[in-house]
PDB file of N, CA and C in Angstrom:
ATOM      1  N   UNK A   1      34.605 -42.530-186.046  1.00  0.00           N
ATOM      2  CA  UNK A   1      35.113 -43.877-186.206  1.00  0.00           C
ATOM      3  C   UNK A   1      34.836 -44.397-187.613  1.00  0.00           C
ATOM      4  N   UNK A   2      33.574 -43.875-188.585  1.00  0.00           N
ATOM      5  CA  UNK A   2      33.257 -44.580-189.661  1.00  0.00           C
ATOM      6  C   UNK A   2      34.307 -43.985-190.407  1.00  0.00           C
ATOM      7  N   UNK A   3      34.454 -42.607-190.560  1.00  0.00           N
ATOM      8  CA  UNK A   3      35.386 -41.665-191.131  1.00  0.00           C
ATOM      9  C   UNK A   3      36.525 -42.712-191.177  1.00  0.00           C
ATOM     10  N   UNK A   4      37.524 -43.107-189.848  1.00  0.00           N
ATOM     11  CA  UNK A   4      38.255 -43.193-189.993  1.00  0.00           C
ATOM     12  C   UNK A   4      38.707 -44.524-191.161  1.00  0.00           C
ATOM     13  N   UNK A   5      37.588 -45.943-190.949  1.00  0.00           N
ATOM     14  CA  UNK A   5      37.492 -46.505-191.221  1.00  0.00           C
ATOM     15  C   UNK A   5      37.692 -46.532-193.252  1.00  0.00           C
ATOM     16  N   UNK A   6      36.579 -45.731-193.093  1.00  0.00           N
ATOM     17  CA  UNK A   6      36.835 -45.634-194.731  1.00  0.00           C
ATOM     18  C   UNK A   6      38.130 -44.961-195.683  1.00  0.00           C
ATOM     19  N   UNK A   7      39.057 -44.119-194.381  1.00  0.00           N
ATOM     20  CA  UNK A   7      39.947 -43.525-194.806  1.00  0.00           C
ATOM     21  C   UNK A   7      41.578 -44.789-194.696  1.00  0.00           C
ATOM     22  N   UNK A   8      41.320 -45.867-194.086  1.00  0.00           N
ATOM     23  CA  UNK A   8      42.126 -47.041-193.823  1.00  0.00           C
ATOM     24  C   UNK A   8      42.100 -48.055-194.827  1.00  0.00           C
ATOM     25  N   UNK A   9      40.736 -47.738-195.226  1.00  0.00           N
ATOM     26  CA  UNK A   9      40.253 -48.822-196.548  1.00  0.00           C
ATOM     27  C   UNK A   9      40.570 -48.383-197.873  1.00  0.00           C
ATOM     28  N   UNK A  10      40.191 -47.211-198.016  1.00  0.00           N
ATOM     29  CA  UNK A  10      40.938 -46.129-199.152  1.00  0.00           C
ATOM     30  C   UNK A  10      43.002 -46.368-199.223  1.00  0.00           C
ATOM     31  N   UNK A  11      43.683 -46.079-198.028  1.00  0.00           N
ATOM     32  CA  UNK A  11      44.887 -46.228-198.116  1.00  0.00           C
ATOM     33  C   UNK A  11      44.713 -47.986-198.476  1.00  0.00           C
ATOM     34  N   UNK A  12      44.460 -49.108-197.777  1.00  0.00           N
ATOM     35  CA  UNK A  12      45.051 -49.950-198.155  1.00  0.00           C
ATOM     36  C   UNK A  12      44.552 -50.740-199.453  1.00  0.00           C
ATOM     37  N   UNK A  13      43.704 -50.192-200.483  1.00  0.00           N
ATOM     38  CA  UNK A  13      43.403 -50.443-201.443  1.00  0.00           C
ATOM     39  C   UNK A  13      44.338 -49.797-202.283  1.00  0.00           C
ATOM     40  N   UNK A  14      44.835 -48.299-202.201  1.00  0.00           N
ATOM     41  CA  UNK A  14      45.976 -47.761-202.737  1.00  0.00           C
ATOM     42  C   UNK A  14      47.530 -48.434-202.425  1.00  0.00           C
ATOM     43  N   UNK A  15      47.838 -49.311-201.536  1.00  0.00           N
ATOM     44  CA  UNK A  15      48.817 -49.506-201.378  1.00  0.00           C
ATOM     45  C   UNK A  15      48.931 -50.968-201.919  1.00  0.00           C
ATOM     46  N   UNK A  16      47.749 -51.285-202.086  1.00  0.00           N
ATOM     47  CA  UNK A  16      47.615 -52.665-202.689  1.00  0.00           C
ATOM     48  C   UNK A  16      47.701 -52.738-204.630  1.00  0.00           C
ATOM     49  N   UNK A  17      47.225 -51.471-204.829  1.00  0.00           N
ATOM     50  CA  UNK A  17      47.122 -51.278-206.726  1.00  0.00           C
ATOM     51  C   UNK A  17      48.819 -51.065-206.842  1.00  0.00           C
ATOM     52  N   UNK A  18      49.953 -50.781-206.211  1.00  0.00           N
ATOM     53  CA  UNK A  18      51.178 -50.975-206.597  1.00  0.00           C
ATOM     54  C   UNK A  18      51.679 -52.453-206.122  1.00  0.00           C
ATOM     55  N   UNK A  19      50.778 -53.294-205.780  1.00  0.00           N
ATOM     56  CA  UNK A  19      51.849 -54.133-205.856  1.00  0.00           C
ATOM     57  C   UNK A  19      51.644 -54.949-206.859  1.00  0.00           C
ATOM     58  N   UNK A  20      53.097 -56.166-207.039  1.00  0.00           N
ATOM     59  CA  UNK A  20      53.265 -56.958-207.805  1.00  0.00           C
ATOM     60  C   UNK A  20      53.473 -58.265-207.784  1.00  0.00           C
ATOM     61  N   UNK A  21      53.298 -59.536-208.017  1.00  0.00           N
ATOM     62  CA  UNK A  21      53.405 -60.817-208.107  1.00  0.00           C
ATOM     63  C   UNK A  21      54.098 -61.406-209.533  1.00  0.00           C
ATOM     64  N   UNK A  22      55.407 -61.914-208.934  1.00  0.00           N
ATOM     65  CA  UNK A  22      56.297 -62.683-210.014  1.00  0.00           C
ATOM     66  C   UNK A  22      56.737 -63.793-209.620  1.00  0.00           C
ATOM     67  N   UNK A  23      56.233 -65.008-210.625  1.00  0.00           N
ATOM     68  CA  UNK A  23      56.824 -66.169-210.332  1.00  0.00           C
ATOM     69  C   UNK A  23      57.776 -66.660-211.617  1.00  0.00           C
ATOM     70  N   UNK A  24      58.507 -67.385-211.259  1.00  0.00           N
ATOM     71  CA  UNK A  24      59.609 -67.598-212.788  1.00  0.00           C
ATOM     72  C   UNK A  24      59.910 -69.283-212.133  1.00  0.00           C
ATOM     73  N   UNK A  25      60.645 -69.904-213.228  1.00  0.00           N
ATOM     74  CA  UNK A  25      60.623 -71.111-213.506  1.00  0.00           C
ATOM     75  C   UNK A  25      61.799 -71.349-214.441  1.00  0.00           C
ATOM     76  N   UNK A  26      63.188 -72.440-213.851  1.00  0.00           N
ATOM     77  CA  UNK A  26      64.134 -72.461-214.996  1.00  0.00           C
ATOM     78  C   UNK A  26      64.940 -71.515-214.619  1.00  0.00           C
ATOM     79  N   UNK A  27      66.270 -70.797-215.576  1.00  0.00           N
ATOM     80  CA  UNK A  27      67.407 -70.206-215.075  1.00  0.00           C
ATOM     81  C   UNK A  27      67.194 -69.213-216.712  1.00  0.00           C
ATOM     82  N   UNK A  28      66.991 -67.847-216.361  1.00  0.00           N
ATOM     83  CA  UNK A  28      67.102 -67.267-217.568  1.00  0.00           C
ATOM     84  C   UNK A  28      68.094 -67.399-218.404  1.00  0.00           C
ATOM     85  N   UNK A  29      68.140 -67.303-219.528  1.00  0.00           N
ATOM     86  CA  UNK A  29      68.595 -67.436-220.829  1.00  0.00           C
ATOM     87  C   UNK A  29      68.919 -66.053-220.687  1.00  0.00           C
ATOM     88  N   UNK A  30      69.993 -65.821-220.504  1.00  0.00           N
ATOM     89  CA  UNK A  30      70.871 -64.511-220.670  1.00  0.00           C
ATOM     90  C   UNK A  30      71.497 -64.285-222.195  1.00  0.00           C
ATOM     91  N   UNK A  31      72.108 -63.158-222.846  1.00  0.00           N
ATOM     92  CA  UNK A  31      72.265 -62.995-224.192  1.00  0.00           C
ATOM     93  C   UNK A  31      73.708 -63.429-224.009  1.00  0.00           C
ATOM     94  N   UNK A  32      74.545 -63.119-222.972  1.00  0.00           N
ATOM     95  CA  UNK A  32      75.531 -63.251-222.979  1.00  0.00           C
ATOM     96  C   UNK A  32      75.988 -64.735-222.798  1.00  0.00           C
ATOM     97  N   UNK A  33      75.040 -65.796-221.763  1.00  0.00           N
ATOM     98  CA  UNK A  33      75.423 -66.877-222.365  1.00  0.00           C
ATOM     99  C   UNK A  33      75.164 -67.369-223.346  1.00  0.00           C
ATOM    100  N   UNK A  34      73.744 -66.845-224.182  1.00  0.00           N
ATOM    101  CA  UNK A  34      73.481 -67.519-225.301  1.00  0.00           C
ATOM    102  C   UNK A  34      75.093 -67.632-226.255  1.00  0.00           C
ATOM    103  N   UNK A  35      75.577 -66.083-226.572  1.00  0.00           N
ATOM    104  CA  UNK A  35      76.315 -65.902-227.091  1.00  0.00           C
ATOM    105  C   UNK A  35      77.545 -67.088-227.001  1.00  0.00           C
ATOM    106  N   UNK A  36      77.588 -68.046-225.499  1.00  0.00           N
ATOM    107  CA  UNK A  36      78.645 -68.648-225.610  1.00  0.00           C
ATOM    108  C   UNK A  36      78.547 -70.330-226.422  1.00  0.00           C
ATOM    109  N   UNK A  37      77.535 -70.327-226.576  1.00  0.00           N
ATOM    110  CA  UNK A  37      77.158 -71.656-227.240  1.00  0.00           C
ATOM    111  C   UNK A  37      78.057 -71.639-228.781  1.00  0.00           C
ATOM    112  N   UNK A  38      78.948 -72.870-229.440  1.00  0.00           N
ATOM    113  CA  UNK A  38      79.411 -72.894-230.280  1.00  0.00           C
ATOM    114  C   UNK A  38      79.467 -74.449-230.286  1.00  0.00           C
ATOM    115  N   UNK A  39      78.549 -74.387-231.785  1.00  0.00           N
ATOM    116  CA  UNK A  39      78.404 -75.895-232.133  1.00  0.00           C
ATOM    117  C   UNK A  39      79.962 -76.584-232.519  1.00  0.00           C
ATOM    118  N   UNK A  40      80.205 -77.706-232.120  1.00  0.00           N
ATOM    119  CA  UNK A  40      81.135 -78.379-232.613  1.00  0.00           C
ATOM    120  C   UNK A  40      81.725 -78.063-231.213  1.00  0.00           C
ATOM    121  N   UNK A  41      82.057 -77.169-230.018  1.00  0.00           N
ATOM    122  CA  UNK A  41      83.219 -76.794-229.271  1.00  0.00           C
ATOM    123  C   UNK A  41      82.302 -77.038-227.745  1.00  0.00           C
ATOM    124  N   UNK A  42      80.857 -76.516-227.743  1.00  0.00           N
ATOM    125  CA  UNK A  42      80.172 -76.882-226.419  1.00  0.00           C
ATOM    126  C   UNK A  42      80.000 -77.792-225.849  1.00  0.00           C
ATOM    127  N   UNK A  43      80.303 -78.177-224.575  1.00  0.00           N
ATOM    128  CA  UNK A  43      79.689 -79.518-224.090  1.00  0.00           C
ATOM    129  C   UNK A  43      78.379 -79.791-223.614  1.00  0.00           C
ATOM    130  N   UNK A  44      77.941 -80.538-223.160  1.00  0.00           N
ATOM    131  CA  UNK A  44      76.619 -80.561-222.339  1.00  0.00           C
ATOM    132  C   UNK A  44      76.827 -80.163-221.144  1.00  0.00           C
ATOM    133  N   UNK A  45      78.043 -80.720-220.263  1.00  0.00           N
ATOM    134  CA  UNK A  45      78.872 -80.206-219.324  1.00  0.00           C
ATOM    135  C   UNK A  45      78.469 -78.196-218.760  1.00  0.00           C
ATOM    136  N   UNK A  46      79.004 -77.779-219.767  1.00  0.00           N
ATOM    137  CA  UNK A  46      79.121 -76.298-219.712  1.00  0.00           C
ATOM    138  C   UNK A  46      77.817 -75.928-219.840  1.00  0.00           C
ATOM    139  N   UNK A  47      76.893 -76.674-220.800  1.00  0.00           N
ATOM    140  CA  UNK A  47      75.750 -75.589-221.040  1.00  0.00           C
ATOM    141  C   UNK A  47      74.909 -76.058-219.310  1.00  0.00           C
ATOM    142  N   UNK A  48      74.860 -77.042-219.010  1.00  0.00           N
ATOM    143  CA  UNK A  48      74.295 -77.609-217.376  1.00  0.00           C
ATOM    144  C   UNK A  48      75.104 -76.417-216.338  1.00  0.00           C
ATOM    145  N   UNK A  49      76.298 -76.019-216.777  1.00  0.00           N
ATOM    146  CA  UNK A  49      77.260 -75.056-215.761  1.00  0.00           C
ATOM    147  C   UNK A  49      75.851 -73.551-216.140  1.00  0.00           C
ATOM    148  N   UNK A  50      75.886 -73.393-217.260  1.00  0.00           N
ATOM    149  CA  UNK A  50      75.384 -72.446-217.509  1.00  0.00           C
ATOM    150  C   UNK A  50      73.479 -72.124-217.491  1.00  0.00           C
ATOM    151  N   UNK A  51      72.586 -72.976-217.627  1.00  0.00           N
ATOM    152  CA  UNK A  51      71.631 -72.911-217.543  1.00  0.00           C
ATOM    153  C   UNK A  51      70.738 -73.791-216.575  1.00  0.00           C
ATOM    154  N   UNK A  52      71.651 -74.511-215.942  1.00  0.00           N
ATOM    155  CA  UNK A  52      71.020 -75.372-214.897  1.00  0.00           C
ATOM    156  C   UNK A  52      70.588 -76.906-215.460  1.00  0.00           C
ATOM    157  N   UNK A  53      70.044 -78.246-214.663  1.00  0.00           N
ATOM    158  CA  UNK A  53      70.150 -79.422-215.343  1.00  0.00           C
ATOM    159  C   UNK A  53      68.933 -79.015-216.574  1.00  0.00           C
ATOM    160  N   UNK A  54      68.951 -79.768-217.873  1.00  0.00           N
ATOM    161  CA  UNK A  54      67.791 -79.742-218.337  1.00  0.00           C
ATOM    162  C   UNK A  54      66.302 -79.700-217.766  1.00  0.00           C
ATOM    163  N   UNK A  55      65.522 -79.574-218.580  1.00  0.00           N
ATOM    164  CA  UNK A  55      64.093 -80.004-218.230  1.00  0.00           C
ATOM    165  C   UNK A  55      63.582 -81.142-218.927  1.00  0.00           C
ATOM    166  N   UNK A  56      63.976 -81.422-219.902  1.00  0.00           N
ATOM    167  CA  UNK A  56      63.760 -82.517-220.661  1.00  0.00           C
ATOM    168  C   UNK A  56      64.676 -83.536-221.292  1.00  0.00           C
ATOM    169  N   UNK A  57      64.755 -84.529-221.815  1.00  0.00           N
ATOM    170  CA  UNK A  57      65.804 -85.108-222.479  1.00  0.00           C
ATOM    171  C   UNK A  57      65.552 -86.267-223.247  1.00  0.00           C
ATOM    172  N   UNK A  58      65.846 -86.617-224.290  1.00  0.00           N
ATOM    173  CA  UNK A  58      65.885 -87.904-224.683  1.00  0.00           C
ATOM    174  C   UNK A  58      66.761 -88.505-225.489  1.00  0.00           C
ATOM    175  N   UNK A  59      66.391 -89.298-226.983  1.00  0.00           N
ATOM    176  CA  UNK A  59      67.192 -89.350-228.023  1.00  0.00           C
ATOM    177  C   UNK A  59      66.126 -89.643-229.323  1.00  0.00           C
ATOM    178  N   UNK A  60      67.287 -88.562-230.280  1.00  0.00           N
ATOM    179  CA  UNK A  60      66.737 -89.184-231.571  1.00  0.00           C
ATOM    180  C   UNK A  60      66.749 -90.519-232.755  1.00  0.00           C
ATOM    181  N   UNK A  61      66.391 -90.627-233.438  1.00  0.00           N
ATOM    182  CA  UNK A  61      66.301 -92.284-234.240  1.00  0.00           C
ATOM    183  C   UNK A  61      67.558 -92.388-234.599  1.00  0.00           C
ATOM    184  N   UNK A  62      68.678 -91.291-234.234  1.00  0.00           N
ATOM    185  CA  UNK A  62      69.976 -92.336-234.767  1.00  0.00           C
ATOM    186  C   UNK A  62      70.681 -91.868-233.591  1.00  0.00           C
ATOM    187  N   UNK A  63      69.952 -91.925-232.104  1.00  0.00           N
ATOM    188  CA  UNK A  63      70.461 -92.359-231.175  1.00  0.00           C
ATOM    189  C   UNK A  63      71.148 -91.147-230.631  1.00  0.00           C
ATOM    190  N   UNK A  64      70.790 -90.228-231.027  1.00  0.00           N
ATOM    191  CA  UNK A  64      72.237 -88.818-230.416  1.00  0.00           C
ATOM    192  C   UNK A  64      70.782 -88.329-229.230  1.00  0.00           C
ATOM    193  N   UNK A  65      71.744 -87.830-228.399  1.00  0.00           N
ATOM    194  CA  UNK A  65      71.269 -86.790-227.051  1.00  0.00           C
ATOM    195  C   UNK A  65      70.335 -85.310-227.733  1.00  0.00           C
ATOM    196  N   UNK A  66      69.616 -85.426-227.077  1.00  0.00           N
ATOM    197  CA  UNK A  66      68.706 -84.222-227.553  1.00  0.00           C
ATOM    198  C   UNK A  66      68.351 -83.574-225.388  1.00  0.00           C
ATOM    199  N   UNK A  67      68.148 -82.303-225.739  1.00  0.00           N
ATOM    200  CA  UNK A  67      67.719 -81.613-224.142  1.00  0.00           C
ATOM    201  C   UNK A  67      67.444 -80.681-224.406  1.00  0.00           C
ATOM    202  N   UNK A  68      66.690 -80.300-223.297  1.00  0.00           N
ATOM    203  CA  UNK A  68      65.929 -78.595-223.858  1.00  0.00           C
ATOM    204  C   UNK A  68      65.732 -77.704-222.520  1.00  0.00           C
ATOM    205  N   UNK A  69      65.677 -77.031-222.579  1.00  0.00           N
ATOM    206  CA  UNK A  69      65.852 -76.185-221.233  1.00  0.00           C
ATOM    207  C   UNK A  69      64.868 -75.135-221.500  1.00  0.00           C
ATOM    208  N   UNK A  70      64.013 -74.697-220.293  1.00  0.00           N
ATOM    209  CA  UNK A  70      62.439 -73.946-220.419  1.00  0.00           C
ATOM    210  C   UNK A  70      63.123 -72.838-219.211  1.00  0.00           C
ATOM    211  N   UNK A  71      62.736 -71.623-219.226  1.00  0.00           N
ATOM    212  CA  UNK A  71      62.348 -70.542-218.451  1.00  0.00           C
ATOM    213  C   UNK A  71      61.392 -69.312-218.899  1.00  0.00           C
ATOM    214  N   UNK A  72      60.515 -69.543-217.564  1.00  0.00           N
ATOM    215  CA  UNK A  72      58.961 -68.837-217.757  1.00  0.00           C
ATOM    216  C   UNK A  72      59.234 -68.236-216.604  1.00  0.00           C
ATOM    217  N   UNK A  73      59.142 -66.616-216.743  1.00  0.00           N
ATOM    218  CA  UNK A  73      58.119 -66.070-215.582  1.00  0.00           C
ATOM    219  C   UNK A  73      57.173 -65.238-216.233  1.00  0.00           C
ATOM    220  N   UNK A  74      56.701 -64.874-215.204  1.00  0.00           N
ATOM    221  CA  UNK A  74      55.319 -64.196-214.950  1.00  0.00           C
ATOM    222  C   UNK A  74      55.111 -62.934-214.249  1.00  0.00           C
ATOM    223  N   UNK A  75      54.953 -61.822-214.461  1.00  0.00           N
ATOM    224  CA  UNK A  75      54.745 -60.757-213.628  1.00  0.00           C
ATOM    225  C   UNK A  75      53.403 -60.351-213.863  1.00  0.00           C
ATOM    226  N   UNK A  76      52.310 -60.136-212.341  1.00  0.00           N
ATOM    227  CA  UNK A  76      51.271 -59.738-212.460  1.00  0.00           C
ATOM    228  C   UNK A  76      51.211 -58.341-211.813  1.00  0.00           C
ATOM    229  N   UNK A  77      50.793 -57.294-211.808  1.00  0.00           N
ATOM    230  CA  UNK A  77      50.019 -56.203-211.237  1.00  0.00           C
ATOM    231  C   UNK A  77      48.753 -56.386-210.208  1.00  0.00           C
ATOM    232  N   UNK A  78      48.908 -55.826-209.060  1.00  0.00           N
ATOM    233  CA  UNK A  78      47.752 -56.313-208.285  1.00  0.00           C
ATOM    234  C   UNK A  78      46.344 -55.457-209.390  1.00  0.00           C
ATOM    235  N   UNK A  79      45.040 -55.812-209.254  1.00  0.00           N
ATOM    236  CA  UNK A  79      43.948 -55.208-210.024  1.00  0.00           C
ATOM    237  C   UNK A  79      43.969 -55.069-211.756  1.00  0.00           C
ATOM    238  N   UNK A  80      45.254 -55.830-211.959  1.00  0.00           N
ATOM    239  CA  UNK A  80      45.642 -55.843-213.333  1.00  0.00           C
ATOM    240  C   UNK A  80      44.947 -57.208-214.507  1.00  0.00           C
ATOM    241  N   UNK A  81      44.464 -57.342-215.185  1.00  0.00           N
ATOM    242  CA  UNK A  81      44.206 -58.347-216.041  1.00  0.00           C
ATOM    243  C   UNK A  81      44.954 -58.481-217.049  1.00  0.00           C
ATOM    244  N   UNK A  82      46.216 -58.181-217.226  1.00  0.00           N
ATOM    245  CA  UNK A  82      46.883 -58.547-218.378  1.00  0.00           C
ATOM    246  C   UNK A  82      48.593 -58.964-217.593  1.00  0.00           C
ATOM    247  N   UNK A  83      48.953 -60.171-217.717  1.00  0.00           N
ATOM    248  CA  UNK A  83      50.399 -60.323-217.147  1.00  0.00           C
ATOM    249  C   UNK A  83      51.150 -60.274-218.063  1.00  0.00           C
ATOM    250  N   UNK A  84      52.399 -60.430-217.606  1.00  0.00           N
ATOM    251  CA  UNK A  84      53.366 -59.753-218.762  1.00  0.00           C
ATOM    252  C   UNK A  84      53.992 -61.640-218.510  1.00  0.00           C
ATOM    253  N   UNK A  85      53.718 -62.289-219.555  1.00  0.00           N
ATOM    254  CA  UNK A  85      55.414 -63.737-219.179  1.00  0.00           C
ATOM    255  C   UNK A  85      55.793 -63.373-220.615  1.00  0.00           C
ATOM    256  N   UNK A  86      57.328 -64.131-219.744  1.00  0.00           N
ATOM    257  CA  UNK A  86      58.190 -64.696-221.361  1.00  0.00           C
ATOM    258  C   UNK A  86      58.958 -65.914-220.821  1.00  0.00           C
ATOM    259  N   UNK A  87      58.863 -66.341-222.033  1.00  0.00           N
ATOM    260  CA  UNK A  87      58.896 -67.840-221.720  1.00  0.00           C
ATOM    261  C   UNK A  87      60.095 -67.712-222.982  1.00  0.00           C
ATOM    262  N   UNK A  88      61.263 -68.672-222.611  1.00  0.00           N
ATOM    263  CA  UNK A  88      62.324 -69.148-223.554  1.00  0.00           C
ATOM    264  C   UNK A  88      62.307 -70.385-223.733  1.00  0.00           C
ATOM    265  N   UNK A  89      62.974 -70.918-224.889  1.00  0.00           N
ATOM    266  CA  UNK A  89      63.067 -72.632-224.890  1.00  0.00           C
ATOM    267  C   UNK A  89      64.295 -72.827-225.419  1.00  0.00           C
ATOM    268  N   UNK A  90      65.010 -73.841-225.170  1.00  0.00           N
ATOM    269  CA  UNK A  90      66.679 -73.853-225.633  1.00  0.00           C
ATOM    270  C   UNK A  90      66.847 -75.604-226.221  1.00  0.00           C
ATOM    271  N   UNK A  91      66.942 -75.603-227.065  1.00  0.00           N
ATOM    272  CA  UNK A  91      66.684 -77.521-227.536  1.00  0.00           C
ATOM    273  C   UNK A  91      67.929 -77.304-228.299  1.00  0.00           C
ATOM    274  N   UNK A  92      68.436 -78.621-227.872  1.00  0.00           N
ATOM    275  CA  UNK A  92      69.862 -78.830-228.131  1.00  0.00           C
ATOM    276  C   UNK A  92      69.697 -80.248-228.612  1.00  0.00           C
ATOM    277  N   UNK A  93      70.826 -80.520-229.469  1.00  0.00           N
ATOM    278  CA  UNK A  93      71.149 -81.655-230.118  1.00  0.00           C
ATOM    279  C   UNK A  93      72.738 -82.214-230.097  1.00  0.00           C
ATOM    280  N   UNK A  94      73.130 -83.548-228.966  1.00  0.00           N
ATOM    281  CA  UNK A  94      75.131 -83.463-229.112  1.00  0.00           C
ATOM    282  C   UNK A  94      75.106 -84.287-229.821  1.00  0.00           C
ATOM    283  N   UNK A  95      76.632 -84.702-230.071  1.00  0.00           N
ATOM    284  CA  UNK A  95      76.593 -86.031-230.624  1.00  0.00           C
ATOM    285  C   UNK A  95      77.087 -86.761-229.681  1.00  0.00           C
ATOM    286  N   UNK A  96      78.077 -88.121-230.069  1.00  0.00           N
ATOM    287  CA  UNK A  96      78.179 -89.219-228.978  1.00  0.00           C
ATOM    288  C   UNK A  96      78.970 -88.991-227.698  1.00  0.00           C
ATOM    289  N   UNK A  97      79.780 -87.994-228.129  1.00  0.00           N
ATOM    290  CA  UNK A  97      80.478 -87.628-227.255  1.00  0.00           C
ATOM    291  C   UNK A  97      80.394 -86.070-226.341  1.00  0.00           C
ATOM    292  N   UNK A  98      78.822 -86.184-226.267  1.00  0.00           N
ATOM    293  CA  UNK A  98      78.249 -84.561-225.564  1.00  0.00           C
ATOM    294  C   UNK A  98      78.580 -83.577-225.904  1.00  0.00           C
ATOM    295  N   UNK A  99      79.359 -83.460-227.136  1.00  0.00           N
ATOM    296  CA  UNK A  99      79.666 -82.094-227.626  1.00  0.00           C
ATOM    297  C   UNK A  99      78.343 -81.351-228.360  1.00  0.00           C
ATOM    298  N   UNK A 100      77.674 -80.520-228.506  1.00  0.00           N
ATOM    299  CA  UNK A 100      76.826 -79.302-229.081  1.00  0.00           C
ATOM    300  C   UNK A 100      77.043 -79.656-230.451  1.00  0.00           C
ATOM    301  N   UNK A 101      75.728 -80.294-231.350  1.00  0.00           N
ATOM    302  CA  UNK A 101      75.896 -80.421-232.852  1.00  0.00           C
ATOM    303  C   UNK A 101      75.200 -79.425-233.528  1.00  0.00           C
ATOM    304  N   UNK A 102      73.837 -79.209-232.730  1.00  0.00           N
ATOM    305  CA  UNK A 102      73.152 -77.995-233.320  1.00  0.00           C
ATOM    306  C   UNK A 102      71.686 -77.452-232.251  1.00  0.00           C
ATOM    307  N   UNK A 103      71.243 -76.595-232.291  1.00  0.00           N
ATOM    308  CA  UNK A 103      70.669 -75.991-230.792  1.00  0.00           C
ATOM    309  C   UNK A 103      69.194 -74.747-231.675  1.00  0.00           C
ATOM    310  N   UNK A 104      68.792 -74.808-230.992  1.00  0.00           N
ATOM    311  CA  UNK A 104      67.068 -73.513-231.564  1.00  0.00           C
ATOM    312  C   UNK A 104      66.726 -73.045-230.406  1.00  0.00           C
ATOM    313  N   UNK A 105      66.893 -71.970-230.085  1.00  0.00           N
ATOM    314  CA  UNK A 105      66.522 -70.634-229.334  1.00  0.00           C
ATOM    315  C   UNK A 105      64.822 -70.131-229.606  1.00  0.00           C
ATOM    316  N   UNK A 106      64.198 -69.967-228.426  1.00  0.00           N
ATOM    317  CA  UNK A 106      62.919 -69.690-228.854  1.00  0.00           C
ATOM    318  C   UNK A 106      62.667 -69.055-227.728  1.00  0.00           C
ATOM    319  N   UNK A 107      62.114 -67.684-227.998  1.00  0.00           N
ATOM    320  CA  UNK A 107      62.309 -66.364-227.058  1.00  0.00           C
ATOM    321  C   UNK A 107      61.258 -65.179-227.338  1.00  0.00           C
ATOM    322  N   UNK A 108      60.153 -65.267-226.185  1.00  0.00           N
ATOM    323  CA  UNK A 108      59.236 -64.001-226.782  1.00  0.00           C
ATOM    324  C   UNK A 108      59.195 -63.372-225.597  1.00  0.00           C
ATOM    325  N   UNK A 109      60.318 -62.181-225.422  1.00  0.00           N
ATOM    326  CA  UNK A 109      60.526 -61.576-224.537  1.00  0.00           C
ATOM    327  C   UNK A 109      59.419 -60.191-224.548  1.00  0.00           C
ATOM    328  N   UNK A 110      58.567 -59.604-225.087  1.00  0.00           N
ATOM    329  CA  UNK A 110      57.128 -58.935-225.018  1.00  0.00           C
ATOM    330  C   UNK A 110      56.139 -59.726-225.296  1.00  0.00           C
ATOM    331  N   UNK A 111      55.984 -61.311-224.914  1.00  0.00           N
ATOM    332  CA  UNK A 111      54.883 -61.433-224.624  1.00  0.00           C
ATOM    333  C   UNK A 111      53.823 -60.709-224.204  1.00  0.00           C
ATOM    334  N   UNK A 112      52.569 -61.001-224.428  1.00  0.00           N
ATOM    335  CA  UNK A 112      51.360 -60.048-223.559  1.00  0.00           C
ATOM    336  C   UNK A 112      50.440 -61.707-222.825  1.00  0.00           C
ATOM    337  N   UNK A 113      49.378 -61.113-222.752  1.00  0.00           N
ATOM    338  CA  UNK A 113      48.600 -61.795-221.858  1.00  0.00           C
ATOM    339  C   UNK A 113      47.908 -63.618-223.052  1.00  0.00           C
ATOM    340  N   UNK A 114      47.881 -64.061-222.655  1.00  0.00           N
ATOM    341  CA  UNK A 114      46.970 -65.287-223.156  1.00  0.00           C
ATOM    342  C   UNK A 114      46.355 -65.640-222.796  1.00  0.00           C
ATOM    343  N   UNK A 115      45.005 -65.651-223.962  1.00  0.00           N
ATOM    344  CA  UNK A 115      43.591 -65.986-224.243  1.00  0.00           C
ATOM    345  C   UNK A 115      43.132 -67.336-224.497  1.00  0.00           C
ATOM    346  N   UNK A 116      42.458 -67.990-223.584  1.00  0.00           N
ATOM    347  CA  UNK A 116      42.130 -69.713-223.342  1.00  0.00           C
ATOM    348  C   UNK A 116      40.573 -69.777-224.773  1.00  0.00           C
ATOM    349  N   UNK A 117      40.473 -70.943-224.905  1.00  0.00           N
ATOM    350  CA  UNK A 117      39.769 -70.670-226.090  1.00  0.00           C
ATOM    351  C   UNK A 117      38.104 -70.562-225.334  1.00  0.00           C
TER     352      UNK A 117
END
């Protein structure tokens, strides 16, 4: 019976070092929609079709629409200390009439792990 015991504990410690935990946040930033963004021709309309509502929003001192759009995940390894995220950021700027004036992409798709101070 001890035998067996330790041979149950052995498998489910092995079946436990393959697994994985992923949480994500936001609507990935695909290359192919990035690709569709064109200042002067985008709406706010389309990029909401395309990346989901903002996460943020406000305005700048001469009053134009500013929004930014975040997606983070996270993949951990069970027994692992290093997770893998990447986190994107998409900040957009329209003018009065929600069209796309100018936009900054921010993308660290090999992230490694981060160190708290």
């Amino acid at each position: 019976m001890h035998r067996l015991t330790i041979v149950l504990a052995i498998l489910a410690c092995l079946g436990l070092a393959g697994c994985t935990y992923q949480a994500s946040s936001g609507r990935e930033m695909t290359q192919d929609a990035l690709s569709r963004l064109v200042v002067n021709q985008t709406t706010k309309a389309e990029m909401i079709a395309m990346f989901g509502p903002p996460t943020g929003h406000g305005y700048d001192s001469g009053g134009k629409l500013m929004a930014s759009w975040h997606y983070v995940t996270s993949k951990a390894q069970a027994f692992s200390y290093s997770p893998q995220t990447r986190m994107q950021m998409l900040s957009a700027l329209f003018n009065e009439k929600e069209v796309l004036e100018k936009y900054t992409i921010t993308d660290n798709p090999e992230a490694g792990p981060r160190m708290g101070p």
